[in-house]
Every structure is written in structure tokens, then in C-alpha cells.
C-alpha atoms as a PDB file:
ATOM      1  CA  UNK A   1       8.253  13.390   8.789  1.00  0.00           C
ATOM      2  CA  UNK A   2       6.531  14.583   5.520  1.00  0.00           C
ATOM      3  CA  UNK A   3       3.553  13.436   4.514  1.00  0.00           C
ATOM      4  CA  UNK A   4       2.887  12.035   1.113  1.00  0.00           C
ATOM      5  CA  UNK A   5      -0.534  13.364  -0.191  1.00  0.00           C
ATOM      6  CA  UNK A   6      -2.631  12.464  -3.265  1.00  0.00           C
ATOM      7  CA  UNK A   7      -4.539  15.458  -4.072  1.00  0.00           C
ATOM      8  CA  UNK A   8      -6.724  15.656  -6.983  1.00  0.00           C
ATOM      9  CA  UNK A   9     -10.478  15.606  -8.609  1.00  0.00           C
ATOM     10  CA  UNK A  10     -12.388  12.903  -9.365  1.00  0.00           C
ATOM     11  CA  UNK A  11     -15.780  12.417 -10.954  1.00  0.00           C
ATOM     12  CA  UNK A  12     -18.712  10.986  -9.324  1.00  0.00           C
ATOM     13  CA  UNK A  13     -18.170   7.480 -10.511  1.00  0.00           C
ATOM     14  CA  UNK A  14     -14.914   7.731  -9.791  1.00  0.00           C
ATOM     15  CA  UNK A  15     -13.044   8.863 -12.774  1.00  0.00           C
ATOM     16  CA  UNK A  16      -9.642  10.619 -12.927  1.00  0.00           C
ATOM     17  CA  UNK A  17     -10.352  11.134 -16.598  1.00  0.00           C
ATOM     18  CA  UNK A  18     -12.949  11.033 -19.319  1.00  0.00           C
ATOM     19  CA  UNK A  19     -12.789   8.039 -21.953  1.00  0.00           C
ATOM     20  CA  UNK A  20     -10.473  10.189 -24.095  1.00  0.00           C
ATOM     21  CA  UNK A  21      -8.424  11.396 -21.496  1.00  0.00           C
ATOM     22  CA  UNK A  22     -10.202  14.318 -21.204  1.00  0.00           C
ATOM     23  CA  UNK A  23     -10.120  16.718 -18.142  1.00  0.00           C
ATOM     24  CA  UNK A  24     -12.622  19.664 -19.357  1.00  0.00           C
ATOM     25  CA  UNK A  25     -15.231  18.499 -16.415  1.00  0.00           C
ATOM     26  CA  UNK A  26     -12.883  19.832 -13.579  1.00  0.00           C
ATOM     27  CA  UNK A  27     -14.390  23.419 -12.069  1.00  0.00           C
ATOM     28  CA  UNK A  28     -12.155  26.041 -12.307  1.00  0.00           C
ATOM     29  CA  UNK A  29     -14.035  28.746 -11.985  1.00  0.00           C
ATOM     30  CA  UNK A  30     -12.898  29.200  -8.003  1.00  0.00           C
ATOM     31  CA  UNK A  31      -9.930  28.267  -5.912  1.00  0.00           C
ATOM     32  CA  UNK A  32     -11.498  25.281  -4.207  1.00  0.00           C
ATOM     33  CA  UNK A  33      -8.969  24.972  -1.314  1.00  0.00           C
ATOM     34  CA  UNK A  34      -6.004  24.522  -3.637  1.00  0.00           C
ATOM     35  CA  UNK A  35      -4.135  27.947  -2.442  1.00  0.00           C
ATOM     36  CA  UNK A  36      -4.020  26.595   0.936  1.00  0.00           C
ATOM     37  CA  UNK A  37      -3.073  23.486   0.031  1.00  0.00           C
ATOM     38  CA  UNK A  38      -0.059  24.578  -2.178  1.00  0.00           C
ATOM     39  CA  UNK A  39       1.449  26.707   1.111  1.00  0.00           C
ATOM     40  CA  UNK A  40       1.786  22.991   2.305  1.00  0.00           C
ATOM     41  CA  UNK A  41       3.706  21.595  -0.082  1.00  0.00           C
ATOM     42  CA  UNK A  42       7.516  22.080  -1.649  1.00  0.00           C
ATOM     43  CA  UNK A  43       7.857  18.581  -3.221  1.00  0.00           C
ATOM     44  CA  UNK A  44       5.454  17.088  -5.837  1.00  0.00           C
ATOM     45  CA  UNK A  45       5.579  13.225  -7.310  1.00  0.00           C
ATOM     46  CA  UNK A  46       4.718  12.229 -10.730  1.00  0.00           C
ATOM     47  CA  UNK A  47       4.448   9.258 -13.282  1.00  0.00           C
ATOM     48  CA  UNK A  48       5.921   9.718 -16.730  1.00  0.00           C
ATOM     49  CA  UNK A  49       2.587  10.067 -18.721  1.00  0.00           C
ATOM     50  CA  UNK A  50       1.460  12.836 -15.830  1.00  0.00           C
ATOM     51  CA  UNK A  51       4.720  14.502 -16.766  1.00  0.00           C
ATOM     52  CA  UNK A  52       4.498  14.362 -20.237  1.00  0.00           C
ATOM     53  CA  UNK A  53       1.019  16.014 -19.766  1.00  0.00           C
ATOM     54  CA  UNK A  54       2.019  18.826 -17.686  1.00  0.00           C
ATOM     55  CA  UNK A  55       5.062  19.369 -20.059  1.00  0.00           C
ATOM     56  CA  UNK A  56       2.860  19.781 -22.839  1.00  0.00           C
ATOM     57  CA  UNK A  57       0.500  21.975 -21.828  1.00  0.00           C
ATOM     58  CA  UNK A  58       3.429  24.148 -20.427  1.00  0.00           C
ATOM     59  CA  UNK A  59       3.405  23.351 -16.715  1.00  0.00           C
ATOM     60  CA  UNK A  60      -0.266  24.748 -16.254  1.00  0.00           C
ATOM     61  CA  UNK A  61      -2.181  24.034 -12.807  1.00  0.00           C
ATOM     62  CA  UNK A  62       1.449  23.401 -11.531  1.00  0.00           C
ATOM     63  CA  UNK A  63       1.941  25.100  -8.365  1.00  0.00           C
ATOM     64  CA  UNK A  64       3.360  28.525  -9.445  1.00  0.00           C
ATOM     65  CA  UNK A  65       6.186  28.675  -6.157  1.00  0.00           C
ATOM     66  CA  UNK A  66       9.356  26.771  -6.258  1.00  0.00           C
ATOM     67  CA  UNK A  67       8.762  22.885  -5.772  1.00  0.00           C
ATOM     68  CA  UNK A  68      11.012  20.063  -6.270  1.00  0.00           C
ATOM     69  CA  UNK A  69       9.635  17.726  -8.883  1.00  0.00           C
ATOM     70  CA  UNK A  70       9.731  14.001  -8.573  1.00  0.00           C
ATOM     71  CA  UNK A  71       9.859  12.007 -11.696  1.00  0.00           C
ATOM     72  CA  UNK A  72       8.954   8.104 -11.337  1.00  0.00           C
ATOM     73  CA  UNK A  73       9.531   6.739 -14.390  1.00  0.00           C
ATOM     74  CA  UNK A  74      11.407   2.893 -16.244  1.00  0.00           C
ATOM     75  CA  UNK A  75      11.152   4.506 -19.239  1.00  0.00           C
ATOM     76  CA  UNK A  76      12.255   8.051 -19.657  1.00  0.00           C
ATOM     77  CA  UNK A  77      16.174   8.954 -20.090  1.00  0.00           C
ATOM     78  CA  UNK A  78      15.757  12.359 -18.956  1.00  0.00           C
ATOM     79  CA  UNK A  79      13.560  15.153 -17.497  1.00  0.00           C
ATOM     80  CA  UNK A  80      13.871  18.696 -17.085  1.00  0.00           C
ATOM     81  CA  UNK A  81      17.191  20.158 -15.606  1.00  0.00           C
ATOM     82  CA  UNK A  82      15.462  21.000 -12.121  1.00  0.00           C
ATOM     83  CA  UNK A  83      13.846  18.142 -11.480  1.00  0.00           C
ATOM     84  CA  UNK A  84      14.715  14.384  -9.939  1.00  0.00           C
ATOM     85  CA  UNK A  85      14.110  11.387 -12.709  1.00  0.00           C
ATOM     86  CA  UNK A  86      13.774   8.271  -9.657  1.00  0.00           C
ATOM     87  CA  UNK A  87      14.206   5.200 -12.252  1.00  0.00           C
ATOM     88  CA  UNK A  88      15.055   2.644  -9.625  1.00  0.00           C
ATOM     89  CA  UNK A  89      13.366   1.646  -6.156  1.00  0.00           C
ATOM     90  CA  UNK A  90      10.645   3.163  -5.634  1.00  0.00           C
ATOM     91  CA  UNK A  91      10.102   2.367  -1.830  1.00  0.00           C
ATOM     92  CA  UNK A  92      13.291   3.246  -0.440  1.00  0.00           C
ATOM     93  CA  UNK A  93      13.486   6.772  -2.672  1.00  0.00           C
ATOM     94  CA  UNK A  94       9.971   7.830  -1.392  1.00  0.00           C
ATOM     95  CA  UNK A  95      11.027   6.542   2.498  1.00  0.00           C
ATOM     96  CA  UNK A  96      14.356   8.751   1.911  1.00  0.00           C
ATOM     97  CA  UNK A  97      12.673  11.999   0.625  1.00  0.00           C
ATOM     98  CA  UNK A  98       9.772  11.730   3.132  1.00  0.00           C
ATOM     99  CA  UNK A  99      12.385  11.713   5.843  1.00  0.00           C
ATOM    100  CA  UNK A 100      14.271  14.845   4.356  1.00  0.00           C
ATOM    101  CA  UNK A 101      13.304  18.276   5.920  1.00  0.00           C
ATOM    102  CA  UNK A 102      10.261  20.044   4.212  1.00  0.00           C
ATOM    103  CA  UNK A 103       6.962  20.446   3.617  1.00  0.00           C
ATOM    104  CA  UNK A 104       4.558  17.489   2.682  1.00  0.00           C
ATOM    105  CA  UNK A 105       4.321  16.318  -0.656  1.00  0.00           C
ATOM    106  CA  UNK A 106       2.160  16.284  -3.540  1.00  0.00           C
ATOM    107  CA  UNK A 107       1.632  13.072  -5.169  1.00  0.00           C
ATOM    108  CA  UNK A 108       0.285  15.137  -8.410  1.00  0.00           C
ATOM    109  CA  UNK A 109      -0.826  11.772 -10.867  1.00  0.00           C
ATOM    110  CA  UNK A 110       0.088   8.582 -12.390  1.00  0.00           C
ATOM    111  CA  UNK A 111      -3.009   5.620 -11.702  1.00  0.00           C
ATOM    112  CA  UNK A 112       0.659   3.843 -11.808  1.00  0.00           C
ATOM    113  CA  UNK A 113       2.136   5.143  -9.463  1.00  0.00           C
ATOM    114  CA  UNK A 114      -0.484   6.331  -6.974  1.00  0.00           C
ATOM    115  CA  UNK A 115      -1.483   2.321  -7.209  1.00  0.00           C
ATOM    116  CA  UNK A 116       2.194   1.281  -6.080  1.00  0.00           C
ATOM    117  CA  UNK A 117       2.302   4.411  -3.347  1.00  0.00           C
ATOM    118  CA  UNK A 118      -0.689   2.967  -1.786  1.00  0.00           C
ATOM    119  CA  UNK A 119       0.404  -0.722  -2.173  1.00  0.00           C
ATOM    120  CA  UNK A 120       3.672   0.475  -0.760  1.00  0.00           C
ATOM    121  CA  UNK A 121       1.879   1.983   2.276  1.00  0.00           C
ATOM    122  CA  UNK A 122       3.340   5.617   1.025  1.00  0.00           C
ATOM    123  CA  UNK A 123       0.519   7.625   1.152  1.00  0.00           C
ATOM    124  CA  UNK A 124      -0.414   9.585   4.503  1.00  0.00           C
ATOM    125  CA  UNK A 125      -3.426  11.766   3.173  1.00  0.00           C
ATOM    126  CA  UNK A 126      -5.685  11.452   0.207  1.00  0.00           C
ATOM    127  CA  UNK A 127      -7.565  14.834  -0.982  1.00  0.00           C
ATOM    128  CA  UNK A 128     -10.224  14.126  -3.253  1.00  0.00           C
ATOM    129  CA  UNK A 129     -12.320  17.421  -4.953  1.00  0.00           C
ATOM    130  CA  UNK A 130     -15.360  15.139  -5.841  1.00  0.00           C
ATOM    131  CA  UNK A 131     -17.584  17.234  -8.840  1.00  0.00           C
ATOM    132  CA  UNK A 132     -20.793  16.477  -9.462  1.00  0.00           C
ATOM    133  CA  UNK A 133     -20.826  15.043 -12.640  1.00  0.00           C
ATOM    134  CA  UNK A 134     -21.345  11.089 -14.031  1.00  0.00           C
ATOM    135  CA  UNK A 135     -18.366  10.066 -17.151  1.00  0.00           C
ATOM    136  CA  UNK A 136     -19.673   6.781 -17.321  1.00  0.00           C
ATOM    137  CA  UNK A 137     -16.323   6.140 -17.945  1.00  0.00           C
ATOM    138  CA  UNK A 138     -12.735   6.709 -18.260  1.00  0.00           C
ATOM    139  CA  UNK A 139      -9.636   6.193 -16.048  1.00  0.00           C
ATOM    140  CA  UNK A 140     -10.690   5.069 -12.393  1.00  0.00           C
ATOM    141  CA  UNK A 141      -8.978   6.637  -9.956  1.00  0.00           C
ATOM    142  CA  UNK A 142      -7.709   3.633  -8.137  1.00  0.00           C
ATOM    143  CA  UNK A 143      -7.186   0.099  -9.976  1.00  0.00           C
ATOM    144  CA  UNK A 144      -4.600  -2.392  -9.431  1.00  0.00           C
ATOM    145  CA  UNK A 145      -5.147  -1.506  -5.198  1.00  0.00           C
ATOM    146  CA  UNK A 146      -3.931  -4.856  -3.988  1.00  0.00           C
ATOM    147  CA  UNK A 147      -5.757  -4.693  -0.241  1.00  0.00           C
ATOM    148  CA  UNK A 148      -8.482  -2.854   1.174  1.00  0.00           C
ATOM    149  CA  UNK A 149      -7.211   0.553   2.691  1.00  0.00           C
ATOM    150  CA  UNK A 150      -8.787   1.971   6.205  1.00  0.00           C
ATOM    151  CA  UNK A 151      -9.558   5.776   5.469  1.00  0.00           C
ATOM    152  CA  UNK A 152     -10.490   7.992   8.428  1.00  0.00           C
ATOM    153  CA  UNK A 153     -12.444  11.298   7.014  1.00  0.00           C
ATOM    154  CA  UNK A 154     -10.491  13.942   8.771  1.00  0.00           C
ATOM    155  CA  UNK A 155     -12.399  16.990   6.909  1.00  0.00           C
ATOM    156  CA  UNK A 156     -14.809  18.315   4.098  1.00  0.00           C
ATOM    157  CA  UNK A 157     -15.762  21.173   2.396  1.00  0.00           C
ATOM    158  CA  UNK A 158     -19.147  21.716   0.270  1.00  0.00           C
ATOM    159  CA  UNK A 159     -19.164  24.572  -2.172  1.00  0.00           C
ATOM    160  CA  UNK A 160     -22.308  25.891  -3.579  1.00  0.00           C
ATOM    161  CA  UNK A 161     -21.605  24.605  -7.100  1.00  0.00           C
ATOM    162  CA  UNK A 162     -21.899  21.217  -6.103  1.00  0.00           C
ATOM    163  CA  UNK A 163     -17.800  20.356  -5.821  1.00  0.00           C
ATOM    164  CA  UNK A 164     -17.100  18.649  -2.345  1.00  0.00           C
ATOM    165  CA  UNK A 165     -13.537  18.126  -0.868  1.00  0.00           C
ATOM    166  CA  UNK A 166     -13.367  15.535   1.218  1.00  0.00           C
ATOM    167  CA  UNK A 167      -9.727  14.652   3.021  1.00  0.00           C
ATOM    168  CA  UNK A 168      -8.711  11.487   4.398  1.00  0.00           C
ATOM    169  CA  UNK A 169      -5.734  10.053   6.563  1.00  0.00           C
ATOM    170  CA  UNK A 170      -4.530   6.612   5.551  1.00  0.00           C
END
């Protein structure tokens, strides 16, 4: 079965996002892991406002190989011709696609809809490429959790500028 994975970077305090929605504190000035981690994946999941985003900066730190894109959205009409809008059930889609042949998936953003994935139970592995820095505020990276969560650290990875990757199971 494929595993659903939330991979992404977080501040310090726990941020997904500055208090303007900014993002300019992530490192990209190395490959951190994320090569690896994209020869795992074929499938990624998304929340309409994480879509939106990556549409309007034209797709950009969107895996550059072939992936089918998973759009979980009430609100939106359409997406994009080669990707999947999921507008109804959200349990029994992900429980369908997770049992479909393929690699694991990347559950790219949406607080929304990585809160109902972990409600749900729907989320195997959580990657999180902690920098070193303090926002002070912003978007928290989990809110609306309904029940404490068991994590068991199954690995980590320091880099010298500070950035550590730290991977759970669920």
C-alpha cells in the first residue's frame, strides 16, 4: 500500500508560514534530501489555496518528473487538465488512491487538509526540514489536530547550516 507523506519545512516555533504568508526563510541554497525524496513519489495531494499558490508562481519547487496531482477542494470548479479535482469524500478517495499501484504520496500543503488527513488517520510518514529560525508567528503547522498523535522518529539528518530533517512514522 502507498504511503501518504507530509513533507515540508517548518520554522522553529512551528510555522508553515510567516505572518504574511511569506516563505523567503526556507534554505535553498542545497538539496536537503528532497532529490531522494521525489524518486519516492508519483502522486502529490493539495488544498485549493496550496494550489492556487503553486499555480501562480508557475509550478516552482514542484517535482519536475511526471506526478499525478490531487486537488482537495469544496470550492473550486476546475483545475488543470492533468490533474484530479476530489470535491467529495475525502476518506474514501484518499483510502482508494493509497490502495492503487505506485509510489507513495506527497501530501504537498493545505493546514486544511493536512488537519483532516491526520484526523482521518491518512498520514503514514511526516517529513519535517526544521530551519533554524524564530517567526514569532504565522501559520502553525498543525491546528485543528483533534487527538494527540504517537510519532516514532524513524530518521534525521543535520546539515551544517543549521536545517535538520527529522522523519517520523505515524
Amino acid at each position: 500500500m502507498r504511503k501518504v507523506v507530509l513533507q515540508l519545512a517548518v520554522s522553529l516555533d512551528g510555522y508553515i508560514e510567516g505572518p504574511n504568508g511569506e516563505y523567503d526563510w526556507c534554505f535553498v541554497d542545497q538539496d536537503y534530501g528532497m532529490s531522494d525524496f521525489l524518486k519516492r513519489i508519483d502522486a502529490v495531494f493539495m488544498g485549493r489555496k496550496s494550489y492556487e499558490l503553486v499555480q501562480s508562481i508557475g509550478g516552482e519547487g514542484m517535482p519536475q518528473h511526471k506526478t499525478t496531482d490531487y486537488i482537495f477542494s469544496t470550492t473550486l470548479e476546475q483545475v488543470k487538465p492533468e490533474a484530479i479535482l476530489i470535491k467529495g469524500e475525502i476518506e474514501s478517495s484518499v483510502r482508494k488512491i493509497k490502495s492503487e499501484p505506485g509510489k507513495d504520496i506527497w501530501l504537498f500543503g493545505g493546514a486544511i487538509l493536512t488537519s483532516s488527513l491526520l484526523n482521518l488517520g491518512l498520514v503514514d510518514e511526516i517529513i519535517l526540514a526544521v530551519h533554524p529560525i524564530i517567526l514569532g508567528s504565522g501559520k502553525p503547522l498543525f491546528s485543528d489536530v483533534r487527538n494527540r498523535i504517537g510519532l516514532k522518529l524513524i530518521g534525521h539528518q543535520a546539515y551544517s547550516t543549521g536545517l535538520v530533517m527529522l522523519t517520523y512514522a505515524t
